[in-house]
C-alpha atoms as a PDB file:
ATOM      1  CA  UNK A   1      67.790  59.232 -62.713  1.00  0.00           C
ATOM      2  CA  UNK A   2      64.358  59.569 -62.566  1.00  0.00           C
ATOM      3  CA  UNK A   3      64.558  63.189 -60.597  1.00  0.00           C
ATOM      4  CA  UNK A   4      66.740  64.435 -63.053  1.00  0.00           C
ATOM      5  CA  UNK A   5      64.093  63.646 -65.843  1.00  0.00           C
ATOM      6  CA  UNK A   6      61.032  65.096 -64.110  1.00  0.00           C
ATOM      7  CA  UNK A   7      63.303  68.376 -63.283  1.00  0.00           C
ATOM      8  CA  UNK A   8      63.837  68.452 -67.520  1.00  0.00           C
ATOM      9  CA  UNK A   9      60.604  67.485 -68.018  1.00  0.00           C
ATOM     10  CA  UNK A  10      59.223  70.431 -65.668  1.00  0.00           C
ATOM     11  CA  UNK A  11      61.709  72.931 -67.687  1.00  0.00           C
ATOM     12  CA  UNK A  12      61.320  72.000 -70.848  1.00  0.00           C
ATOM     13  CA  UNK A  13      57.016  71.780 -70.511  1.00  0.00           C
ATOM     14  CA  UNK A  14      56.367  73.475 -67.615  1.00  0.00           C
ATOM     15  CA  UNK A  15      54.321  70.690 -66.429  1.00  0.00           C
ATOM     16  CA  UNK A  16      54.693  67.434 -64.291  1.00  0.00           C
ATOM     17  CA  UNK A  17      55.186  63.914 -64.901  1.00  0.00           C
ATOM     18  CA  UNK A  18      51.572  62.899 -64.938  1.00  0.00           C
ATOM     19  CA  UNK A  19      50.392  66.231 -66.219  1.00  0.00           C
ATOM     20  CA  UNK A  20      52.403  65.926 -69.754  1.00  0.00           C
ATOM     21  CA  UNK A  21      50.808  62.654 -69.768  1.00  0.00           C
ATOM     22  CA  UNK A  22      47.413  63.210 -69.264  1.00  0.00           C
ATOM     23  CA  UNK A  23      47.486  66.041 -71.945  1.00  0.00           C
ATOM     24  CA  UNK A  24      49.093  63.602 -74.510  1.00  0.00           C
ATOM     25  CA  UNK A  25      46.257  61.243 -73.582  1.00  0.00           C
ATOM     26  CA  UNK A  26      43.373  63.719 -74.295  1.00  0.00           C
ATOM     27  CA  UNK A  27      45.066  64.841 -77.446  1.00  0.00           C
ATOM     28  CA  UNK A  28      44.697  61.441 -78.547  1.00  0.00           C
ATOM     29  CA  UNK A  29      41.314  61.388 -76.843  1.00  0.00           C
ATOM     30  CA  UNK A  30      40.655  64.124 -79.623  1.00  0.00           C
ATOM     31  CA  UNK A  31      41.335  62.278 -82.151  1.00  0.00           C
ATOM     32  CA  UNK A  32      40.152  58.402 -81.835  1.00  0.00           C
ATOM     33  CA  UNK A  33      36.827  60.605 -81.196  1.00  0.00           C
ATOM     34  CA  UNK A  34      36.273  61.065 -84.382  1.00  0.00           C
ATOM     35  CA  UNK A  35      36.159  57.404 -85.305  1.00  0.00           C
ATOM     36  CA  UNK A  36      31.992  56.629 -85.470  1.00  0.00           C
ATOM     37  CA  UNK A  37      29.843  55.060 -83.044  1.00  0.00           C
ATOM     38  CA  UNK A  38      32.837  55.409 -80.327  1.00  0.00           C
ATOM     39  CA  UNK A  39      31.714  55.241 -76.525  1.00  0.00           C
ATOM     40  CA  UNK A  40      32.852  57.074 -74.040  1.00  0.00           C
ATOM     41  CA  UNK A  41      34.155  54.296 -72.374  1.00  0.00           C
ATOM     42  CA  UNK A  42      35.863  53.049 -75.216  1.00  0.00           C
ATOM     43  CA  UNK A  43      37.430  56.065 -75.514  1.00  0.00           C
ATOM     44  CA  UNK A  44      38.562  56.366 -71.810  1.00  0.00           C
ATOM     45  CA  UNK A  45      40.090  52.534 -72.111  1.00  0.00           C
ATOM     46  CA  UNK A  46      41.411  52.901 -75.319  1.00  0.00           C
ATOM     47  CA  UNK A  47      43.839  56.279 -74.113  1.00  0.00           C
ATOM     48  CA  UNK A  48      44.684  54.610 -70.878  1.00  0.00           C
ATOM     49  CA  UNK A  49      42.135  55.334 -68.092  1.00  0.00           C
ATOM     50  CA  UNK A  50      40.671  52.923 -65.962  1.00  0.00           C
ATOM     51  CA  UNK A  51      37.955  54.656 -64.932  1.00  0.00           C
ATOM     52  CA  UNK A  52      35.166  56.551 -67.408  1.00  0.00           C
ATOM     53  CA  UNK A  53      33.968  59.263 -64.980  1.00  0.00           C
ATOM     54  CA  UNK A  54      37.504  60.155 -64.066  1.00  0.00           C
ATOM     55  CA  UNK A  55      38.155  60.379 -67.658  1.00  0.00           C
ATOM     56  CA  UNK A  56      35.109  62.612 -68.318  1.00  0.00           C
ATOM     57  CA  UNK A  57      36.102  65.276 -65.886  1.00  0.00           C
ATOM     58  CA  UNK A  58      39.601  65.485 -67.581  1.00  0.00           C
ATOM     59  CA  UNK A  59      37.857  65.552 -70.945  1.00  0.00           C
ATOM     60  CA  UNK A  60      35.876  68.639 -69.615  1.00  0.00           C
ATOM     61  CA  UNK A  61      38.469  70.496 -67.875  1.00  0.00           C
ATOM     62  CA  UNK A  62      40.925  70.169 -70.560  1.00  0.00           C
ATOM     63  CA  UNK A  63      38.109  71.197 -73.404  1.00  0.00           C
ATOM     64  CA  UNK A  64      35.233  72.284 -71.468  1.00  0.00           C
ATOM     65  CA  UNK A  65      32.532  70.160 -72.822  1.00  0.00           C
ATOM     66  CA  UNK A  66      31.988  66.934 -72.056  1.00  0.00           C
ATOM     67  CA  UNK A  67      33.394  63.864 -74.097  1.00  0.00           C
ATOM     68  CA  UNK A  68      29.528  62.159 -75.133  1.00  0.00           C
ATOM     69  CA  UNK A  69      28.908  65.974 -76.660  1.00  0.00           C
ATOM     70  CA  UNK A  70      31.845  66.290 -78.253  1.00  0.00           C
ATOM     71  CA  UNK A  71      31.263  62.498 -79.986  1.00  0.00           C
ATOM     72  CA  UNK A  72      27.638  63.729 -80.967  1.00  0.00           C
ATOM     73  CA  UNK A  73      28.848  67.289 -82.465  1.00  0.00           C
ATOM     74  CA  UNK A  74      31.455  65.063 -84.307  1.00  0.00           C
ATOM     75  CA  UNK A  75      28.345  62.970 -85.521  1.00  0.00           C
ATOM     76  CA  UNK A  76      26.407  65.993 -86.802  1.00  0.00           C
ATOM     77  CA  UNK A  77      28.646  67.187 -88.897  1.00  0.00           C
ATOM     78  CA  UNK A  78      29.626  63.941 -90.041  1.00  0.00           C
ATOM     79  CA  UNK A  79      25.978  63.464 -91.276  1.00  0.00           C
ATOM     80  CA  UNK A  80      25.463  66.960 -92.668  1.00  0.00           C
END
């Protein structure tokens, strides 16, 4: 049932439903970022948010910095 799997999810993470999601969605967040000339919107779509902003503040709190400065550090030392 679908208590029982958010009760193994819970033990097994420590986390919630959406939670466990959300971090598996900004881990792969992390990595289509380092495809060039991404947007930040493209990013957001492409790991399953509808909206950009939303997606920026859980970019920020998960990695405190925001996702355009973490595309443009990924650019720098792409080009040096």
């Amino acid at each position: 049932s679908a208590s029982t799997l958010y009760n193994k999810l819970r033990a097994l993470t420590g986390m919630s439903v959406s939670s466990f999601i959300r971090d598996i969605r900004m881990k792969e967040a992390m990595r289509l970022a380092m495809q060039p000339d991404i947007r930040v919107s493209d990013l957001a779509y492409r790991v399953g948010f509808r909206d950009p902003k939303y997606f920026a503040t859980c970019f920020k709190k998960e990695f405190g910095v925001q996702p355009s400065e973490y595309i443009e550090s990924l650019s720098k030392d792409r080009k040096t």
